[in-house]
N, C-alpha and C. Protein backbone atom coordinates (compact mmCIF):
# COMPACT_ATOMS: atom_id res chain seq x y z
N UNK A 1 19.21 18.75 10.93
CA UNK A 1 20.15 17.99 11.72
C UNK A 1 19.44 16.72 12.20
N UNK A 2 20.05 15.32 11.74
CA UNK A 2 19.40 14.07 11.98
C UNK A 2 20.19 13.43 13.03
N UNK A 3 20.24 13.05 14.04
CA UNK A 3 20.83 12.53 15.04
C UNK A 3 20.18 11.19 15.50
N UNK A 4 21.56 10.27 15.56
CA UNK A 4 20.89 8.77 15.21
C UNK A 4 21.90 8.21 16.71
N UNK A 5 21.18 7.31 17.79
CA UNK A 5 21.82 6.62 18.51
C UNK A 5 21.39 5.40 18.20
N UNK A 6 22.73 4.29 18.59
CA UNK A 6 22.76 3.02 17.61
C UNK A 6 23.29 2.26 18.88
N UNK A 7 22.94 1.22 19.08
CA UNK A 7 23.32 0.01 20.29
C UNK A 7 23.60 -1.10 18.99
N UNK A 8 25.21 -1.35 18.96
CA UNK A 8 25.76 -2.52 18.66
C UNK A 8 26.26 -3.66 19.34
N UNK A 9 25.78 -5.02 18.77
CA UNK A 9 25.79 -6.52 19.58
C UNK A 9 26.96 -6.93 19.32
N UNK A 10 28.07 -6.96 19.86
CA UNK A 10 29.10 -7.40 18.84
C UNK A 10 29.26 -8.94 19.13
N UNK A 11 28.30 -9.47 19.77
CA UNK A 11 28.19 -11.12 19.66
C UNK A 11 27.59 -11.25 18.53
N UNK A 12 26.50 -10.62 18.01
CA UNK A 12 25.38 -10.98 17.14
C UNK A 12 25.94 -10.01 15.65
N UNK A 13 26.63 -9.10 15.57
CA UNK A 13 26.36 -7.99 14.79
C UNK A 13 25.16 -7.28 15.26
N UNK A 14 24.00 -7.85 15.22
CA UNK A 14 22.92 -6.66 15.89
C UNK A 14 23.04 -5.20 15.93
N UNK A 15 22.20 -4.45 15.26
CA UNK A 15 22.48 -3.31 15.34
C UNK A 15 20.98 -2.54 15.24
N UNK A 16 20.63 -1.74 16.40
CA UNK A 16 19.43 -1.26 16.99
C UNK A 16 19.55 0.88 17.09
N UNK A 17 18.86 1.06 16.15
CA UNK A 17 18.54 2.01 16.89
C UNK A 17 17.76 2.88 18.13
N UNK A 18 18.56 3.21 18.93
CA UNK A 18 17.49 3.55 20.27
C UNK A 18 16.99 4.60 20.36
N UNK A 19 17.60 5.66 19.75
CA UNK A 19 17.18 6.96 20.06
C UNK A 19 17.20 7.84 18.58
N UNK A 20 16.33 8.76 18.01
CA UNK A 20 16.67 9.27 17.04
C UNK A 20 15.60 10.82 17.24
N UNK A 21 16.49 12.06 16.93
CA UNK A 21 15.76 13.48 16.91
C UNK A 21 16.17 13.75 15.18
N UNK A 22 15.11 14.30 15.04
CA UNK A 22 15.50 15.07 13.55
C UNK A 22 14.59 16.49 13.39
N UNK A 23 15.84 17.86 13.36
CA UNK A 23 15.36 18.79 13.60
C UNK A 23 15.21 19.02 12.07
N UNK A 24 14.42 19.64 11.47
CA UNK A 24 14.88 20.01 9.60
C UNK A 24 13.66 21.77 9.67
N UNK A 25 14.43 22.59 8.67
CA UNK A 25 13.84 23.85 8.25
C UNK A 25 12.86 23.24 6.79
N UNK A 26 11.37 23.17 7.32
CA UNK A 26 10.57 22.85 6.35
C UNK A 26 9.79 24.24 6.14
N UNK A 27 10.04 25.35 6.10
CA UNK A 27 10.03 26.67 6.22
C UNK A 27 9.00 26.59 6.73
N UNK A 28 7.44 27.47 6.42
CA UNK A 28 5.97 27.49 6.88
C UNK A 28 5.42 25.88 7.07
N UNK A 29 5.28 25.41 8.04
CA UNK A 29 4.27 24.20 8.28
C UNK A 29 2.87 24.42 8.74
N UNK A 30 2.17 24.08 7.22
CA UNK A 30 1.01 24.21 7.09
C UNK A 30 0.17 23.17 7.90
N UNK A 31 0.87 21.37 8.10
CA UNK A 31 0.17 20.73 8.84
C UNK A 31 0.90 20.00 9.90
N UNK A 32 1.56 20.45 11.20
CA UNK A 32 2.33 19.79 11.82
C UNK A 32 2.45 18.12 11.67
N UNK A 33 1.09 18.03 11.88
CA UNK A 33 1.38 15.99 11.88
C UNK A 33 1.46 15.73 10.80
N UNK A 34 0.49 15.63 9.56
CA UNK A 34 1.31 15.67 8.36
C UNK A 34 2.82 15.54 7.65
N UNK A 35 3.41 16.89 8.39
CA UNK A 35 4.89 16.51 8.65
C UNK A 35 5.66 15.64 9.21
N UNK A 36 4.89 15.82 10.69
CA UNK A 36 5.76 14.80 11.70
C UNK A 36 5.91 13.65 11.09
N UNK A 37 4.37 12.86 10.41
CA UNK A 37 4.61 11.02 9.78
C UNK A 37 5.28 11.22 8.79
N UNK A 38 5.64 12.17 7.54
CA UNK A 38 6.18 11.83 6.39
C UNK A 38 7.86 11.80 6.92
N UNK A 39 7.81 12.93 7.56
CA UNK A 39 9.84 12.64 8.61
C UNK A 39 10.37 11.50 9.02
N UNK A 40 8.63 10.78 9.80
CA UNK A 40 9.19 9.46 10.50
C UNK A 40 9.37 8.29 9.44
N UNK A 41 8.51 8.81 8.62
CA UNK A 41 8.13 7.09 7.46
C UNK A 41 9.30 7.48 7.27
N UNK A 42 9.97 8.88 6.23
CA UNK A 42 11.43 9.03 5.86
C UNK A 42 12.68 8.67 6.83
N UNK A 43 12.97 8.65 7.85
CA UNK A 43 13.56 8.11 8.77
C UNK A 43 14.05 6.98 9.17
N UNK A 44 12.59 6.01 8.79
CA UNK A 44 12.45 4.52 8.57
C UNK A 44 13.06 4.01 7.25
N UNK A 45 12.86 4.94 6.56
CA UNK A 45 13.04 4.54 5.29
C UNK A 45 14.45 4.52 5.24
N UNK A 46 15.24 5.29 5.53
CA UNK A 46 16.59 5.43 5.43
C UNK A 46 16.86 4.57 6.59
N UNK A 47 17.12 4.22 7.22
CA UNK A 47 17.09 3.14 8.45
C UNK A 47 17.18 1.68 7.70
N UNK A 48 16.13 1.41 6.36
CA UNK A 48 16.06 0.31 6.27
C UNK A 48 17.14 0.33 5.12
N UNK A 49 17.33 1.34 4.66
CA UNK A 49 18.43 0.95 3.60
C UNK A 49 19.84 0.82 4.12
N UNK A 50 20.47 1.58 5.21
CA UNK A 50 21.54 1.47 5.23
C UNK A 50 22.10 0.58 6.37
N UNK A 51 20.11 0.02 6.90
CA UNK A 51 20.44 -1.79 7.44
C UNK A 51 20.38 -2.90 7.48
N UNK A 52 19.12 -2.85 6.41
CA UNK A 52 19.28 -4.13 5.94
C UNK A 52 18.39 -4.48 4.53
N UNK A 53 18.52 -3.18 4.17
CA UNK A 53 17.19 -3.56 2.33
C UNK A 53 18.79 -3.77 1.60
N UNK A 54 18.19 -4.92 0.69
CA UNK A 54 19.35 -5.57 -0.07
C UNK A 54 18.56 -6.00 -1.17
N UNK A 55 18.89 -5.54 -2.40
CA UNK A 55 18.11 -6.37 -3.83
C UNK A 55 19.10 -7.66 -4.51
N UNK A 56 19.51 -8.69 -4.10
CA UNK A 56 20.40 -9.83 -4.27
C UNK A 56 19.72 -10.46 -5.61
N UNK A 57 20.97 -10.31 -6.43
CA UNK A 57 20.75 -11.07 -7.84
C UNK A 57 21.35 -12.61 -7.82
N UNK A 58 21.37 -13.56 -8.47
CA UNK A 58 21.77 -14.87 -8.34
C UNK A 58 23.26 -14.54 -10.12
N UNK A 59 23.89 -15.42 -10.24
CA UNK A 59 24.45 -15.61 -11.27
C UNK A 59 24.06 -15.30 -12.73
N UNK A 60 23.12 -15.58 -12.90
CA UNK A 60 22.05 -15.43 -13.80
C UNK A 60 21.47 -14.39 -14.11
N UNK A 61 21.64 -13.25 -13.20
CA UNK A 61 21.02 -12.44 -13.22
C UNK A 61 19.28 -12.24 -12.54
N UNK A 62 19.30 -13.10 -11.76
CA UNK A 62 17.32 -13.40 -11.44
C UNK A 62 17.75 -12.76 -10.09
N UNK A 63 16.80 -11.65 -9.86
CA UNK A 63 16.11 -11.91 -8.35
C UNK A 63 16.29 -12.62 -7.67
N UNK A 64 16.82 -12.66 -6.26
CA UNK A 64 16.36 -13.50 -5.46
C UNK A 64 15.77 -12.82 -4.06
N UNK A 65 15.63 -11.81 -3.79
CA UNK A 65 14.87 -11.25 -3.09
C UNK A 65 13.76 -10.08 -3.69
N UNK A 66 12.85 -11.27 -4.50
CA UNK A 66 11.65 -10.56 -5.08
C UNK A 66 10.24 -10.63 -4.40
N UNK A 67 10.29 -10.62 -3.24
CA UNK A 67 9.37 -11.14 -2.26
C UNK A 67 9.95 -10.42 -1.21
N UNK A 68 8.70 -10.04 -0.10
CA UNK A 68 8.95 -9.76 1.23
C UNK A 68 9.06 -10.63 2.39
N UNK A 69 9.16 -12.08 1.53
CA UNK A 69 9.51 -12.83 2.24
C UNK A 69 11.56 -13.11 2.36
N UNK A 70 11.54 -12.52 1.49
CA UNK A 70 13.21 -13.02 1.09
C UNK A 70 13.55 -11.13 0.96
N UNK A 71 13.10 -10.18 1.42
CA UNK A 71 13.64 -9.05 1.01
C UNK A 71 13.30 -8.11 2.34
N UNK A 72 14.35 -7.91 3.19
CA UNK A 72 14.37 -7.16 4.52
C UNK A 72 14.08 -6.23 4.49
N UNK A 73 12.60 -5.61 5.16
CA UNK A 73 12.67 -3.97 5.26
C UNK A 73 11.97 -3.68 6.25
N UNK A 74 12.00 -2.48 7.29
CA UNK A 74 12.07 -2.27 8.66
C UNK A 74 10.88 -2.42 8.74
N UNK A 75 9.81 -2.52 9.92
CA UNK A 75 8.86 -2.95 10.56
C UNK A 75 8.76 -2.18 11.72
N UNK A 76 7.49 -1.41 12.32
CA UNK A 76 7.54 -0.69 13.56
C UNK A 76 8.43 -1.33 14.61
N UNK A 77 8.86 -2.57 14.99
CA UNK A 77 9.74 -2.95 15.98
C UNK A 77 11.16 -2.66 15.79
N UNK A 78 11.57 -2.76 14.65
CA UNK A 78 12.68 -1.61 14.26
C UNK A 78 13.16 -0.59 14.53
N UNK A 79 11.81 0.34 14.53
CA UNK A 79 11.79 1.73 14.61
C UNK A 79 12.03 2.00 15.90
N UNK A 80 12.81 3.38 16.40
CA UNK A 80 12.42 3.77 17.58
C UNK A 80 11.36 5.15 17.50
N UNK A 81 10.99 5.78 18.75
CA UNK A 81 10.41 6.74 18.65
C UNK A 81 11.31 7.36 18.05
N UNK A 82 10.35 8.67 17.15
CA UNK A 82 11.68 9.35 16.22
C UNK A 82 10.73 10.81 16.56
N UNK A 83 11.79 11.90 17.43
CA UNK A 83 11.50 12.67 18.13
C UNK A 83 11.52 13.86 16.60
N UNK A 84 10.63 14.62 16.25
CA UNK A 84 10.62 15.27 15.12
C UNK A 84 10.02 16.39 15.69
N UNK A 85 11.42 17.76 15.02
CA UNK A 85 11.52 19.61 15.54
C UNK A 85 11.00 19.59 14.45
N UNK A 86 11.43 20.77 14.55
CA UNK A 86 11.24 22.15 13.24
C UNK A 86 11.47 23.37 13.42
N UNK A 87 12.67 23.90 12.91
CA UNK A 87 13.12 24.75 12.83
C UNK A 87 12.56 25.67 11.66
N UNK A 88 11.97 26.48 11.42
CA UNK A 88 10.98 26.99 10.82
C UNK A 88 11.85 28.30 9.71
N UNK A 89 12.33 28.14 8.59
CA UNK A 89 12.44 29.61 8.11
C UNK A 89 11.94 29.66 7.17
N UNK A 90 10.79 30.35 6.89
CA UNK A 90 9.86 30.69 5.31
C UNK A 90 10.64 30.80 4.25
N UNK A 91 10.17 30.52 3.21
CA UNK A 91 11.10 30.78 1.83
C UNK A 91 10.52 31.97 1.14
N UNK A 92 10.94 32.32 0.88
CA UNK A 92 10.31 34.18 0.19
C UNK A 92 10.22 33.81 -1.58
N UNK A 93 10.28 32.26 -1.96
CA UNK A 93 9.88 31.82 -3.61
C UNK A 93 8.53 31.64 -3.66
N UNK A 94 7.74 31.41 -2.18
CA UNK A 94 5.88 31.28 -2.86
C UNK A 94 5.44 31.48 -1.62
N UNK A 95 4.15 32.55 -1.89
CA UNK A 95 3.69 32.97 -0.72
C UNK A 95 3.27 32.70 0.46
N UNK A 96 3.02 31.47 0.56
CA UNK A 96 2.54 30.38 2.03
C UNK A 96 4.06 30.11 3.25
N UNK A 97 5.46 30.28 1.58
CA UNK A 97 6.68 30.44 3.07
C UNK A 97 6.79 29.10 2.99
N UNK A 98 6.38 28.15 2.76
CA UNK A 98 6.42 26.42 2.48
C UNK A 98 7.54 26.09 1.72
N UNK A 99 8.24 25.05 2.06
CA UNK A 99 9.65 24.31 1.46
C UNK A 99 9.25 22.43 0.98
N UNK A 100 8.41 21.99 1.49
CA UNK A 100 8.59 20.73 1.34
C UNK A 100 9.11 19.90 2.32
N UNK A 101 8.58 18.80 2.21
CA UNK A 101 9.56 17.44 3.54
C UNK A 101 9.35 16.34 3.08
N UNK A 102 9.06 15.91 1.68
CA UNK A 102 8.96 14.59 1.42
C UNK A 102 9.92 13.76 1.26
N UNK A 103 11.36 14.29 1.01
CA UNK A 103 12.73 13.85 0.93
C UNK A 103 13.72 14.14 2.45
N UNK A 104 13.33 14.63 3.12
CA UNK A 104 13.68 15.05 4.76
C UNK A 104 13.74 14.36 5.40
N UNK A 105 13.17 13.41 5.73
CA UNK A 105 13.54 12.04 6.46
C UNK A 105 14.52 11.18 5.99
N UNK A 106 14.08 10.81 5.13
CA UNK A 106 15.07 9.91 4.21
C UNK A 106 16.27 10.57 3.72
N UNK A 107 16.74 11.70 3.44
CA UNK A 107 17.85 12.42 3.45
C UNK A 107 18.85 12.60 4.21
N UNK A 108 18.18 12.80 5.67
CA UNK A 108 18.24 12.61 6.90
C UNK A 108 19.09 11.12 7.97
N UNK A 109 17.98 10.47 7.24
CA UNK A 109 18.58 9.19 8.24
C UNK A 109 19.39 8.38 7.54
N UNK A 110 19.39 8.29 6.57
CA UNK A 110 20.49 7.01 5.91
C UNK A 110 21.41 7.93 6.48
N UNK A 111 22.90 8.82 5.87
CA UNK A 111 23.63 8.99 6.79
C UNK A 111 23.67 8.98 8.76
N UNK A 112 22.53 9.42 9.06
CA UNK A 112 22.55 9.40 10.37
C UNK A 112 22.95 8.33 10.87
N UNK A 113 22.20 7.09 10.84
CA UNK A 113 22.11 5.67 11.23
C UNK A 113 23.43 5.38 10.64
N UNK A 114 23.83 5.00 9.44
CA UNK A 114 25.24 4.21 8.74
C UNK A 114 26.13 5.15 9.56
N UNK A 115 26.45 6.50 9.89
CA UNK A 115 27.43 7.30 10.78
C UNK A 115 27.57 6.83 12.14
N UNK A 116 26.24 6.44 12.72
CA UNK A 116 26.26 6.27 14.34
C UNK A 116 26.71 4.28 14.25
N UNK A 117 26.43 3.56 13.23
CA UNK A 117 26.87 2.45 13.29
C UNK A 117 28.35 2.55 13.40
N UNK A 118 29.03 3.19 12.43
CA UNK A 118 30.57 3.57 12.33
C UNK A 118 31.15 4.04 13.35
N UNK A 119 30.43 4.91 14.21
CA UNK A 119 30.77 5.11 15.31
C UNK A 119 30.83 4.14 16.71
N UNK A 120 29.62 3.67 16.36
CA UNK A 120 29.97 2.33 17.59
C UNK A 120 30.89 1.28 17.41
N UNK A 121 31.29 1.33 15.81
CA UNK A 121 32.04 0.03 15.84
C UNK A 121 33.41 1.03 15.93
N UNK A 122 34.11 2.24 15.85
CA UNK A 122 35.17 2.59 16.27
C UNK A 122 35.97 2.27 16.89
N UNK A 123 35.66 1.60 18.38
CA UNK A 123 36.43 1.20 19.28
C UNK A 123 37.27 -0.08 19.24
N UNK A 124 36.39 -0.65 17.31
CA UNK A 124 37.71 -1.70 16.87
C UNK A 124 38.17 -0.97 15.65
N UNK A 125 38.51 0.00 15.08
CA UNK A 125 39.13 0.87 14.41
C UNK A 125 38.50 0.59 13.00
N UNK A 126 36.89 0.13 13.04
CA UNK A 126 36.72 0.41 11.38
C UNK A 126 36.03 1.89 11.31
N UNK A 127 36.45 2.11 10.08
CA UNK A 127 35.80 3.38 9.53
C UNK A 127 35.00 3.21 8.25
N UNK A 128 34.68 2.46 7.87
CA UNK A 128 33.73 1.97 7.12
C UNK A 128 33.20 0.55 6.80
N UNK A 129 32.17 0.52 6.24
CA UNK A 129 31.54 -0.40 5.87
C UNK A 129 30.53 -0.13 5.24
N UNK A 130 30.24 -1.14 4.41
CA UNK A 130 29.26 -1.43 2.73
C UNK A 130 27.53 -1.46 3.48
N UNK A 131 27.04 -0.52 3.13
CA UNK A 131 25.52 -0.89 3.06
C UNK A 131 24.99 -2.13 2.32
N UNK A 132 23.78 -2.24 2.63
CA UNK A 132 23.51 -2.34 3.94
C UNK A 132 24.27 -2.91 5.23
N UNK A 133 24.15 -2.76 6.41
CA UNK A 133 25.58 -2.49 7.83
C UNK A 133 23.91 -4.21 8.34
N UNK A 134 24.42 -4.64 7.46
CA UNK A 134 23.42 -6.05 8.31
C UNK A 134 24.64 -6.95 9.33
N UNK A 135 23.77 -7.74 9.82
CA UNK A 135 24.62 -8.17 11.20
C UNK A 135 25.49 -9.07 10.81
N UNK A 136 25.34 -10.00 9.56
CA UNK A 136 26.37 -10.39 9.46
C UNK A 136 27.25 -9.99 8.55
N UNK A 137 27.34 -8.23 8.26
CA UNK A 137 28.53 -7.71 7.28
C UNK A 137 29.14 -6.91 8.95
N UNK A 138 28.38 -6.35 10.11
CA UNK A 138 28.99 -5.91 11.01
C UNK A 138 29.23 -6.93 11.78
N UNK A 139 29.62 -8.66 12.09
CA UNK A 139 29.92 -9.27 12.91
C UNK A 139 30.82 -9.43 12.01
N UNK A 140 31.09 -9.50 11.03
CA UNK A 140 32.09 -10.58 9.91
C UNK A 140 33.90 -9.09 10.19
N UNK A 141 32.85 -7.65 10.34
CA UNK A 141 33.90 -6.43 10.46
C UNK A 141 34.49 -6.72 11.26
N UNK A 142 33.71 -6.80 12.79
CA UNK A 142 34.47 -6.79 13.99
C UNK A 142 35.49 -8.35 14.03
N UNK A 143 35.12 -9.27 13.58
CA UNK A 143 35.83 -10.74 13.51
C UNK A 143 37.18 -10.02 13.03
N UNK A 144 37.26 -9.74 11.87
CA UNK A 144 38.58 -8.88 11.38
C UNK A 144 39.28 -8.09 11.58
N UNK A 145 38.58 -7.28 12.50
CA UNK A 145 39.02 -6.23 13.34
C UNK A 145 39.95 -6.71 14.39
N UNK A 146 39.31 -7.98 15.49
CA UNK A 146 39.58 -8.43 15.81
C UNK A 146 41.04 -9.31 15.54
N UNK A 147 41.00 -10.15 14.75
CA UNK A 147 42.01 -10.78 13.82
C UNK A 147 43.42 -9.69 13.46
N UNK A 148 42.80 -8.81 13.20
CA UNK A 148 44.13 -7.75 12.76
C UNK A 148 44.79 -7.60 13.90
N UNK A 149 44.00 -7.33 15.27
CA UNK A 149 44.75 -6.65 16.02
C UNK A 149 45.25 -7.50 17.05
N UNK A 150 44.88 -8.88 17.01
CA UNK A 150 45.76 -9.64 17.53
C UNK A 150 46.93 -10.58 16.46
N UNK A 151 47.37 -9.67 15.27
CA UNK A 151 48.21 -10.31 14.32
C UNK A 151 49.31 -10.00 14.73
């Protein structure tokens, strides 16, 4: 269970995560911290896709975000603390009781984050929107949102 709180700017689009827990059954944990960073990097990771990693082609077909200068992806100021459980049930397929967590974060948070964005922007009645949820695809939503509902 990935649980994502999201503070939306609706001057800016801006969209921040503040708070995030992610409980996951990695059955036997052989190295707690071990776990804990691969959850959080995964966490981040999904965070950056469904806010602002974008691979933009030109007409032509070329790259244009082939560089990390031209290609958005999250940065510890991004991140919030990312509070990481474990709910523990052994697997009875290999004797240590071990499941894996290298896909657990990242499994995890892209829905979490893109759900809790959808949710903050509710209160102008969208229910979706195109990844990446960057500020100006969620300011351009609410403008329309807006627009509709004073039509």
């Amino acid at each position: 269970c990935h649980i994502a709180e999201v503070e939306v700017d609706p001057e800016t689009g801006g969209a921040r995560v503040v708070r995030y827990t992610a409980v996951n059954d990695l059955g036997t944990v052989v190295n707690p911290l071990l776990v804990e960073g691969q959850v959080q990097g995964g966490v981040v990771q999904g965070l950056g896709q469904a806010l602002m990693e974008q691979a933009i082609y030109d007409g032509d077909g070329q790259l244009v975000t082939g560089s990390f200068m031209d290609y958005s992806m999250p940065r510890a100021q991004d991140a919030p603390m990312i509070n990481v459980l474990s709910h523990p049930v052994p697997t009875k397929r290999n004797p240590l009781g071990a499941k894996g967590c290298g896909e657990a974060g990242t499994s995890g948070g892209l829905p979490a984050v893109a759900n809790a964005v959808i949710d903050a922007l509710s209160e102008y009645g969208i229910r979706h929107l195109e990844m990446p949820m960057t500020p100006a695809r969620i300011w351009q939503a609410i403008q329309d949102a807006k627009g509709r509902s004073s039509a």
